[in-house]
PDB file of N, CA and C in Angstrom:
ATOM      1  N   UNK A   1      16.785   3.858 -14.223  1.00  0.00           N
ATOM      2  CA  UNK A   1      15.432   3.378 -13.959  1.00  0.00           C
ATOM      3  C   UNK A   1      15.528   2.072 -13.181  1.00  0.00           C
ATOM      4  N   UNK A   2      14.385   1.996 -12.159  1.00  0.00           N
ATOM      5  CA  UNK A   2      14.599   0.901 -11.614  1.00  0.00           C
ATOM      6  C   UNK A   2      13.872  -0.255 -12.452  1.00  0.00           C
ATOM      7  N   UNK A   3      14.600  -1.368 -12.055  1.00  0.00           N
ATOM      8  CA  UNK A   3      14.015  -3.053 -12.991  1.00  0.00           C
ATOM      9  C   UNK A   3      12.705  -2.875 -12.207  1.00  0.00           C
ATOM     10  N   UNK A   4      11.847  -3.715 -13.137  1.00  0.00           N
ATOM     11  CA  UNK A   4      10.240  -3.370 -12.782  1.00  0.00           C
ATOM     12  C   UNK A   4       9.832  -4.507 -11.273  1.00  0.00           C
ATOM     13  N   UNK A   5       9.200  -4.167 -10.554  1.00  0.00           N
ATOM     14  CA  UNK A   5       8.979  -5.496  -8.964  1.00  0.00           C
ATOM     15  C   UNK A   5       7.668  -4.756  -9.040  1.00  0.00           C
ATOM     16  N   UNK A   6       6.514  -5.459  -9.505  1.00  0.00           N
ATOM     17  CA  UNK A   6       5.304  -5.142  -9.153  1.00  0.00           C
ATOM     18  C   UNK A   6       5.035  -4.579  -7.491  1.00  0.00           C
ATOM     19  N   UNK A   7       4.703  -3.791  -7.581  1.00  0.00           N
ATOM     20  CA  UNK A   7       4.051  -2.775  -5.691  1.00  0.00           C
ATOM     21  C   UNK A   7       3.491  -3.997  -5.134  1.00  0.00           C
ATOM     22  N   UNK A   8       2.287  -4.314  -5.858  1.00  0.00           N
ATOM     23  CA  UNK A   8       1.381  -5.766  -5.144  1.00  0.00           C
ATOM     24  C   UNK A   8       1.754  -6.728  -4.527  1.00  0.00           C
ATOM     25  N   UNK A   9       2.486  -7.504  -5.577  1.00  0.00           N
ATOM     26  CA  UNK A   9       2.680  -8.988  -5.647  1.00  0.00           C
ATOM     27  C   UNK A   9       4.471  -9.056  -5.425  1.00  0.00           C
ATOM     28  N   UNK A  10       4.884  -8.137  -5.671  1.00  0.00           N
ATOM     29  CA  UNK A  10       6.470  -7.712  -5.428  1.00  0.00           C
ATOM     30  C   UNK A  10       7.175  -8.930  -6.419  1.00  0.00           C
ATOM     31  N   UNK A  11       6.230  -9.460  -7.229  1.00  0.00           N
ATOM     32  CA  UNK A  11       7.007 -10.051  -8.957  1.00  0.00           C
ATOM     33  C   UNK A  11       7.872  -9.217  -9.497  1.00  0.00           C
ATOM     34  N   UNK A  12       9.074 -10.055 -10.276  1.00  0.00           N
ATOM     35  CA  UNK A  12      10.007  -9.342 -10.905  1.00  0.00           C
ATOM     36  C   UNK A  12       9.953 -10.029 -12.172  1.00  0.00           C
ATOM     37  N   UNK A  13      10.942  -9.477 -13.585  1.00  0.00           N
ATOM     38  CA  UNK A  13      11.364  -9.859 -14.536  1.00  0.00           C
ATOM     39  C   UNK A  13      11.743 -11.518 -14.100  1.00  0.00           C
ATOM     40  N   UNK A  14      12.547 -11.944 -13.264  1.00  0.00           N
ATOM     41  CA  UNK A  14      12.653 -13.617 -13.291  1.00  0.00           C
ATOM     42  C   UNK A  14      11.662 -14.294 -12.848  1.00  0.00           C
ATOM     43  N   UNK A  15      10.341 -13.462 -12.814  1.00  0.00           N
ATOM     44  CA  UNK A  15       9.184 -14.300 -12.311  1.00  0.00           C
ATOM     45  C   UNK A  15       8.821 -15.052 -13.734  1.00  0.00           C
ATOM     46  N   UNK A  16       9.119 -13.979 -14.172  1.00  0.00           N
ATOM     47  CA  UNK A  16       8.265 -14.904 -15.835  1.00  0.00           C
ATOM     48  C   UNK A  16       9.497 -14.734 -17.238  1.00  0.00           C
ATOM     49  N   UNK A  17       9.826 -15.871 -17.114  1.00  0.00           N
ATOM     50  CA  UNK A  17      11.045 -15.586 -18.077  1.00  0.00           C
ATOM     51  C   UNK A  17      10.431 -15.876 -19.413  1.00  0.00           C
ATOM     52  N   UNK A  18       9.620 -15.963 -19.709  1.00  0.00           N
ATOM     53  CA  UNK A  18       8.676 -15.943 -21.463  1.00  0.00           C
ATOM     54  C   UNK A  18       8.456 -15.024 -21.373  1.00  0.00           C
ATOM     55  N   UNK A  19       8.417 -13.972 -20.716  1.00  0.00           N
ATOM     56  CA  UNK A  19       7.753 -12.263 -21.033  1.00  0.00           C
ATOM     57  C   UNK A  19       8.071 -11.402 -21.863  1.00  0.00           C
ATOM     58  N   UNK A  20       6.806 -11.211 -22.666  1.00  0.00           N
ATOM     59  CA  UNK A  20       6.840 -11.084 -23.793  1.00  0.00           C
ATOM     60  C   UNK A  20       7.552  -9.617 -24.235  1.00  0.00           C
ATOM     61  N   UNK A  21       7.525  -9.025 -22.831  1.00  0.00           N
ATOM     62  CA  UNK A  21       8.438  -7.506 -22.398  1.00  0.00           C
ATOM     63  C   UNK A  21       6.975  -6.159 -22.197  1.00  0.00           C
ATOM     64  N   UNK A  22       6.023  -6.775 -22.363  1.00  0.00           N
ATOM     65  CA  UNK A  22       4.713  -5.959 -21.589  1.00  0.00           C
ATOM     66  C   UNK A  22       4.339  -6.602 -20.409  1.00  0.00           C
ATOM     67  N   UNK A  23       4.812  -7.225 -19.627  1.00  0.00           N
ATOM     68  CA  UNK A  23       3.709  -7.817 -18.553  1.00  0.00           C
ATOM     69  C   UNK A  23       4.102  -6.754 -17.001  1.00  0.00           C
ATOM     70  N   UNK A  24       4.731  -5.907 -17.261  1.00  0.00           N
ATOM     71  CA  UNK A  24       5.062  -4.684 -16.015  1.00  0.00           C
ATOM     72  C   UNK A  24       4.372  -3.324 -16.587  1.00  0.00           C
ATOM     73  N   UNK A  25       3.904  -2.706 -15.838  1.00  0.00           N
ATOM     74  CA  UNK A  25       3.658  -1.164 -16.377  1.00  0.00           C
ATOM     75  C   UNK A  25       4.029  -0.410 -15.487  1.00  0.00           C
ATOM     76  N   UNK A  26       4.737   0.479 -15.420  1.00  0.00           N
ATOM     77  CA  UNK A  26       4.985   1.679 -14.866  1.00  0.00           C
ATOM     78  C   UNK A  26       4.066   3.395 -14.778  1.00  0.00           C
ATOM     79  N   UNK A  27       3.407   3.154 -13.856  1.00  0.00           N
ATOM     80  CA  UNK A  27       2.179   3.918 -13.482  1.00  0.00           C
ATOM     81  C   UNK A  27       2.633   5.076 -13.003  1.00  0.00           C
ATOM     82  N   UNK A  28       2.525   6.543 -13.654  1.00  0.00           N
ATOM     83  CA  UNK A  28       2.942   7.613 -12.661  1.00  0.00           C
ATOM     84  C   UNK A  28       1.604   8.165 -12.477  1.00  0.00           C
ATOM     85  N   UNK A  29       2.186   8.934 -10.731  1.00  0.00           N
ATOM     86  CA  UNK A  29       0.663   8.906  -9.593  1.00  0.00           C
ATOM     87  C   UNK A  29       0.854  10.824  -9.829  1.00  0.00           C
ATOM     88  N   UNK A  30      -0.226  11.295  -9.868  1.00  0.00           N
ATOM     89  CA  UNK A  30      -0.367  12.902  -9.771  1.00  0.00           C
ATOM     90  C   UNK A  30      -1.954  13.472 -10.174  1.00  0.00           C
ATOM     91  N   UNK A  31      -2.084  14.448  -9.991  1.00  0.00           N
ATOM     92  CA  UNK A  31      -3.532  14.544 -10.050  1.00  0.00           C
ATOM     93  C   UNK A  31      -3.469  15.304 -11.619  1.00  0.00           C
ATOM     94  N   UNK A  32      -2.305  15.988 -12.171  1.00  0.00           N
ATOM     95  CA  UNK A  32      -2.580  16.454 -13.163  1.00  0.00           C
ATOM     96  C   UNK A  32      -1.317  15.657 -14.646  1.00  0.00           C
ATOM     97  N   UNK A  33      -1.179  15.892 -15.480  1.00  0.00           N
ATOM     98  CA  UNK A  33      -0.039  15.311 -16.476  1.00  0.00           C
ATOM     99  C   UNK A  33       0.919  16.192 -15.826  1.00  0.00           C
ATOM    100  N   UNK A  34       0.964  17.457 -15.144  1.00  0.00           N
ATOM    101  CA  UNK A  34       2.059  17.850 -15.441  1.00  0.00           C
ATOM    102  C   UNK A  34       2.804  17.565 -13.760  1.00  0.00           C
ATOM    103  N   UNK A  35       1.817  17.540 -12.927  1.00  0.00           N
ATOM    104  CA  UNK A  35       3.007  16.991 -11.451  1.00  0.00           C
ATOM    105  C   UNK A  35       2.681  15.165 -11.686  1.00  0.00           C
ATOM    106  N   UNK A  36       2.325  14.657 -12.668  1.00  0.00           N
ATOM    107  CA  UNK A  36       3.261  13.351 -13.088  1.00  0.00           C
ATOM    108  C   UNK A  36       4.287  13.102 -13.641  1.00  0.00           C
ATOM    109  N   UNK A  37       4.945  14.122 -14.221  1.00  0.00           N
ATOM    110  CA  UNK A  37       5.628  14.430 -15.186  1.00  0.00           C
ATOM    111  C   UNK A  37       7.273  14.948 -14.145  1.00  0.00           C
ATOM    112  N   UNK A  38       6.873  15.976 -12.955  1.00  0.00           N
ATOM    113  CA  UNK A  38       7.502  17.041 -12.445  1.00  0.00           C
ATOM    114  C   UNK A  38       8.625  16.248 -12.081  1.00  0.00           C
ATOM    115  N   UNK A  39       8.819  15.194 -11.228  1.00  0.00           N
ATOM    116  CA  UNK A  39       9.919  15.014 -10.760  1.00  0.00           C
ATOM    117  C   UNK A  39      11.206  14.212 -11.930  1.00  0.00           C
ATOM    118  N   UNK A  40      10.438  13.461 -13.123  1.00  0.00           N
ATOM    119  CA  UNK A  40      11.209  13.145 -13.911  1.00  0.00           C
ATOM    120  C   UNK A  40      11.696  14.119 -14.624  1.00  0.00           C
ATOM    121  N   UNK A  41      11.244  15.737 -15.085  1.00  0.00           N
ATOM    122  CA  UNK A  41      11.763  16.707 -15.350  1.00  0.00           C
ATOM    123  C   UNK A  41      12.958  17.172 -13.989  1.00  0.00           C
ATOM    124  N   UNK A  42      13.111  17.414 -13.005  1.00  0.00           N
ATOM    125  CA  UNK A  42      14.098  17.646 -12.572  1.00  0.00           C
ATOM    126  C   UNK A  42      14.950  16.432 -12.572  1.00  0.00           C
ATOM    127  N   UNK A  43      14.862  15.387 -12.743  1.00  0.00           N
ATOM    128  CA  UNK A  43      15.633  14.212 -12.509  1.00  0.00           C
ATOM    129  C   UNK A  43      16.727  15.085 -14.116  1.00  0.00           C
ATOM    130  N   UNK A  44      15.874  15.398 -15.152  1.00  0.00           N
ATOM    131  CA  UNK A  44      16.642  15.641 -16.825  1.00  0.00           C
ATOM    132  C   UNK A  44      17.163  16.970 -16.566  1.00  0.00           C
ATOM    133  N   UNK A  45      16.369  17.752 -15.738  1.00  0.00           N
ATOM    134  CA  UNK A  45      17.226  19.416 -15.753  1.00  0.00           C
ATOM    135  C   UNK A  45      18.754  19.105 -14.898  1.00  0.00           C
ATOM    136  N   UNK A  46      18.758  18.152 -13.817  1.00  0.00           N
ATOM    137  CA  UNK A  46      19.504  18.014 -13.317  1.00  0.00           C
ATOM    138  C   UNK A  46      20.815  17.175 -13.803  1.00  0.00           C
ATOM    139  N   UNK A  47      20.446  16.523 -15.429  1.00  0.00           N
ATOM    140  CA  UNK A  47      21.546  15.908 -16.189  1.00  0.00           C
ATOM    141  C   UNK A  47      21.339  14.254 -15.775  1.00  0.00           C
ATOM    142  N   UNK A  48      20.510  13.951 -15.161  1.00  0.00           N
ATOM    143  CA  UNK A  48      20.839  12.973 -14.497  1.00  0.00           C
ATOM    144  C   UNK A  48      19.308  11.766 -15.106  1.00  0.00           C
ATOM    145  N   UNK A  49      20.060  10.359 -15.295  1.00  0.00           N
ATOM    146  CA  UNK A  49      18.614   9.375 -15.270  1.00  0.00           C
ATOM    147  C   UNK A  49      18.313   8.871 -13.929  1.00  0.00           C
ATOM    148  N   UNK A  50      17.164   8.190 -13.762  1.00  0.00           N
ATOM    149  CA  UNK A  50      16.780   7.820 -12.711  1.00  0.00           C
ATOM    150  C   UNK A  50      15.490   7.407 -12.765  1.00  0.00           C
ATOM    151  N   UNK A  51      14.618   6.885 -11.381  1.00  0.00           N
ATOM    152  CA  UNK A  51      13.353   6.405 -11.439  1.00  0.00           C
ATOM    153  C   UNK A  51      12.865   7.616 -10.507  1.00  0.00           C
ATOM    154  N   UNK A  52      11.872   7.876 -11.199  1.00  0.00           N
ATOM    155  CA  UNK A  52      10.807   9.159 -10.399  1.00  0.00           C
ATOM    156  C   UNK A  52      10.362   8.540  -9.597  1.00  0.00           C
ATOM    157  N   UNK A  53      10.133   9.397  -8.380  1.00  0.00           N
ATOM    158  CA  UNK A  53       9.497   8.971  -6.790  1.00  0.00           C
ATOM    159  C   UNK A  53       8.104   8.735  -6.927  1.00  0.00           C
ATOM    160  N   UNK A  54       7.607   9.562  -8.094  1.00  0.00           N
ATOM    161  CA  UNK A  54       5.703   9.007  -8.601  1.00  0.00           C
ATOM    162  C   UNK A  54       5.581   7.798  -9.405  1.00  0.00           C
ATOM    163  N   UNK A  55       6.565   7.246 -10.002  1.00  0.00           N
ATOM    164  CA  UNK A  55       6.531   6.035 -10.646  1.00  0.00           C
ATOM    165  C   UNK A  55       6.338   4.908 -10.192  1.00  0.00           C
ATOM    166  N   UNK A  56       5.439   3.819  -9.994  1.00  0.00           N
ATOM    167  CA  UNK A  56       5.575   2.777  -9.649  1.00  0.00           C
ATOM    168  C   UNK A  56       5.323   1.544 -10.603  1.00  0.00           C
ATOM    169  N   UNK A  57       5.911   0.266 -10.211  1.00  0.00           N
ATOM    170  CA  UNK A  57       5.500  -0.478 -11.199  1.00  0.00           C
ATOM    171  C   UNK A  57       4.803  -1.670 -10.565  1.00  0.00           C
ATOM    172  N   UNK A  58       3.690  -1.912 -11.787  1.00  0.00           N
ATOM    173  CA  UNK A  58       2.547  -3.139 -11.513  1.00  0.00           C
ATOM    174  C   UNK A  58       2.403  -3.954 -12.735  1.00  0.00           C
ATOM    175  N   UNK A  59       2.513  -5.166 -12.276  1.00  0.00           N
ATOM    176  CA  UNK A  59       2.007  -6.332 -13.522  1.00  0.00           C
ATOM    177  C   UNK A  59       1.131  -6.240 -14.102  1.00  0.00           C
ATOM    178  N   UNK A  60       0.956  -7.065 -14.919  1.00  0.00           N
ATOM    179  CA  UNK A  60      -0.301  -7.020 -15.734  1.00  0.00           C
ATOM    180  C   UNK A  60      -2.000  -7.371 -14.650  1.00  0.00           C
ATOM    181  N   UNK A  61      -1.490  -8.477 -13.444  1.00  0.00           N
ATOM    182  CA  UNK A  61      -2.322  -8.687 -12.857  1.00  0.00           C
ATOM    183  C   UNK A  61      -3.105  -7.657 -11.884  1.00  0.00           C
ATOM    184  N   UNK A  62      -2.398  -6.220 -11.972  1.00  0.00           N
ATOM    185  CA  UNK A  62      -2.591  -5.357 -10.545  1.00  0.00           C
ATOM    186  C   UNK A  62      -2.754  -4.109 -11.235  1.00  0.00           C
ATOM    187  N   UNK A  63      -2.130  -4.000 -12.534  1.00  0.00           N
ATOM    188  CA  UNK A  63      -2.024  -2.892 -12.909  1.00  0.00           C
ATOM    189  C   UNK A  63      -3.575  -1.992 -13.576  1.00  0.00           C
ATOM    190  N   UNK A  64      -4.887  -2.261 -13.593  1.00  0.00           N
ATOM    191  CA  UNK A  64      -6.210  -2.480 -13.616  1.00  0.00           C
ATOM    192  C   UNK A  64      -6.571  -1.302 -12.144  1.00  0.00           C
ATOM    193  N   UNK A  65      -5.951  -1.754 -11.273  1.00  0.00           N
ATOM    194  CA  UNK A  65      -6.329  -1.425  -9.993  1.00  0.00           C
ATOM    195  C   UNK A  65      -5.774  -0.049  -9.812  1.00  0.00           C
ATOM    196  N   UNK A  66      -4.429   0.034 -10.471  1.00  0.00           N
ATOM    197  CA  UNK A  66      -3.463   1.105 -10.054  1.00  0.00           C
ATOM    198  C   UNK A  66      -3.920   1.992 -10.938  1.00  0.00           C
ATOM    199  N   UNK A  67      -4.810   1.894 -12.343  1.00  0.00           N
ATOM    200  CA  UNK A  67      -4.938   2.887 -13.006  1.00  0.00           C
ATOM    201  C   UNK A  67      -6.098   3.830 -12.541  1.00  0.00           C
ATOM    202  N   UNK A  68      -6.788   3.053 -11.776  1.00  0.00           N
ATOM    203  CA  UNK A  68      -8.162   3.834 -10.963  1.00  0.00           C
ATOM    204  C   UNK A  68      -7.642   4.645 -10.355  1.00  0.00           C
ATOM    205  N   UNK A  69      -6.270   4.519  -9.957  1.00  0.00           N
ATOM    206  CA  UNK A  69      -5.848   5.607  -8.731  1.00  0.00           C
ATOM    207  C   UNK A  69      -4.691   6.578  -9.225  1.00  0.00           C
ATOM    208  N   UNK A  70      -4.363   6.260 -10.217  1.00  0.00           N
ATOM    209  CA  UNK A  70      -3.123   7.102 -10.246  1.00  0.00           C
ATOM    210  C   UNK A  70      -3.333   8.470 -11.089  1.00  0.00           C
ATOM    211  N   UNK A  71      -4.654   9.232 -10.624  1.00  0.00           N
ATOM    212  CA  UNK A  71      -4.804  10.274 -10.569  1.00  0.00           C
ATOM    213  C   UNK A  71      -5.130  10.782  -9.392  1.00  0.00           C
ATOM    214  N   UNK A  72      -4.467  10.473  -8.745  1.00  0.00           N
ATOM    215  CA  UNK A  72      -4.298  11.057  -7.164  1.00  0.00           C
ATOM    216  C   UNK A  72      -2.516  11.008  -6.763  1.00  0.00           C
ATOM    217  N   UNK A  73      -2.516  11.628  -5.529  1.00  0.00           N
ATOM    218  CA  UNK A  73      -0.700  11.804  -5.353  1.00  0.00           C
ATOM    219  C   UNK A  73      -0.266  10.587  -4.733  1.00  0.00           C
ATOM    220  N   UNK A  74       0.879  10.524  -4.769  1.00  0.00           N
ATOM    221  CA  UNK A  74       1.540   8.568  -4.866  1.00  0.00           C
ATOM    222  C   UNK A  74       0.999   8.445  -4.011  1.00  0.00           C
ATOM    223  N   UNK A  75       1.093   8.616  -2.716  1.00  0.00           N
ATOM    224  CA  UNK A  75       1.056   7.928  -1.635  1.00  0.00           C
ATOM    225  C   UNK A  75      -0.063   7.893  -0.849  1.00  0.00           C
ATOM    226  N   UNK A  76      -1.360   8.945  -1.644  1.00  0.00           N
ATOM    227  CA  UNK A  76      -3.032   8.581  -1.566  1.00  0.00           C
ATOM    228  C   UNK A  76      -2.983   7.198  -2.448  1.00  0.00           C
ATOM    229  N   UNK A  77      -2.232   7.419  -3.582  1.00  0.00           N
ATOM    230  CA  UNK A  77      -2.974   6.667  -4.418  1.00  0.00           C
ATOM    231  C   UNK A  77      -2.717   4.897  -4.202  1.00  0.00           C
ATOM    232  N   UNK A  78      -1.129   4.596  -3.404  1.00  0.00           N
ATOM    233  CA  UNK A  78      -0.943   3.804  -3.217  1.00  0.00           C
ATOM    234  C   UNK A  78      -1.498   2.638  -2.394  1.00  0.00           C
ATOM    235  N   UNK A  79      -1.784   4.085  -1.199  1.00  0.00           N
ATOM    236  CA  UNK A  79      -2.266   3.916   0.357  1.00  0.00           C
ATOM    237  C   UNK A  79      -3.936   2.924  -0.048  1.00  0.00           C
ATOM    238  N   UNK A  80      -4.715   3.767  -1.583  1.00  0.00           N
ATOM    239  CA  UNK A  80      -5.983   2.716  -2.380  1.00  0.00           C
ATOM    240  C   UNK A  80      -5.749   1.580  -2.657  1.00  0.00           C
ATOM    241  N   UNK A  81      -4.582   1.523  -3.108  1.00  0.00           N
ATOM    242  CA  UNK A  81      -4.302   0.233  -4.000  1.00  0.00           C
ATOM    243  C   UNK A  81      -3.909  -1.040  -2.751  1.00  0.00           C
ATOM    244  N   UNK A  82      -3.162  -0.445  -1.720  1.00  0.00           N
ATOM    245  CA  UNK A  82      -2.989  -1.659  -1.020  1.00  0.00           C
ATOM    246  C   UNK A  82      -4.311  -1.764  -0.097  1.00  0.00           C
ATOM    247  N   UNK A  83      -5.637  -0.829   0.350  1.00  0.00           N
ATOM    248  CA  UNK A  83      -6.652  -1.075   0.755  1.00  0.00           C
ATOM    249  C   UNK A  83      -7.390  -2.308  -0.385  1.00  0.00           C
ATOM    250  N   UNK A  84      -7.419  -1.657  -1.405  1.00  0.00           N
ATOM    251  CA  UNK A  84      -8.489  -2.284  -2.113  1.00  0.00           C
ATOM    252  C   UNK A  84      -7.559  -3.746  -2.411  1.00  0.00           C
ATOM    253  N   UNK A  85      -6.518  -4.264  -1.837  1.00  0.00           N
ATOM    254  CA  UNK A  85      -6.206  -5.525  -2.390  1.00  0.00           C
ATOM    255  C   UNK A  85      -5.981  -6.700  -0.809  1.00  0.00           C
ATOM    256  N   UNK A  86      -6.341  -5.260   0.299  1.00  0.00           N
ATOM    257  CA  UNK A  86      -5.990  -6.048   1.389  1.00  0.00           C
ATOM    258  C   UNK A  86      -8.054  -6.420   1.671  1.00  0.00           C
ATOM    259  N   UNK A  87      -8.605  -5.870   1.113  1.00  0.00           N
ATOM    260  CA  UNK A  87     -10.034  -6.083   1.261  1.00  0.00           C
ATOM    261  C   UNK A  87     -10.468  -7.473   0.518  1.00  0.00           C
ATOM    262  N   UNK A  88      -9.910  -7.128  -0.661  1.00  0.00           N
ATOM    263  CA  UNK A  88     -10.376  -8.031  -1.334  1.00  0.00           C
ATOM    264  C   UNK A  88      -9.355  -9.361  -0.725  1.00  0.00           C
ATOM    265  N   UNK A  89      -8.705 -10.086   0.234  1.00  0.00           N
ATOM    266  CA  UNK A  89      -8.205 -10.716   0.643  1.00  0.00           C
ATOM    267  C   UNK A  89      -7.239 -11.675   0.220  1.00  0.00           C
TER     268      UNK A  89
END
């Protein structure tokens, strides 16, 4: 799995070294549970760990934004998240 770097703000774990170990969430993007699910199932059929290509991770500050969208496919849903944060300026 990859260490968490917020999508947004591209914060990491040494941004905040008091963290309390919730301030990242890892958001998977798909329109249903089960193609959110799909690629971390072949990542396990295949024997193997890893970070799913629908997974992304957002702080506590962004992660609000990402949940509006991450019932859509990553890269609609992403393509929202950096509109709605390049709007809001």
């Amino acid at each position: 799995m990859r260490p968490p770097q917020c999508y947004v703000c591209l914060r990491t774990w040494s941004d905040f070294p008091d963290d309390d170990g919730d301030y990242f969430t890892l958001i998977y993007f798909g329109e249903t549970p089960e193609e959110k699910m799909a690629p971390s199932r072949v990542l396990a059929d295949l024997g193997r760990a890893g970070h799913p290509n629908n997974a992304v991770w957002f702080c506590r500050d962004h992660v609000t934004v990402a949940r509006r969208h991450e019932n859509r496919h990553r890269d609609e849903g992403l393509s929202a998240i950096k509109a709605h944060f390049e709007a809001a300026g």
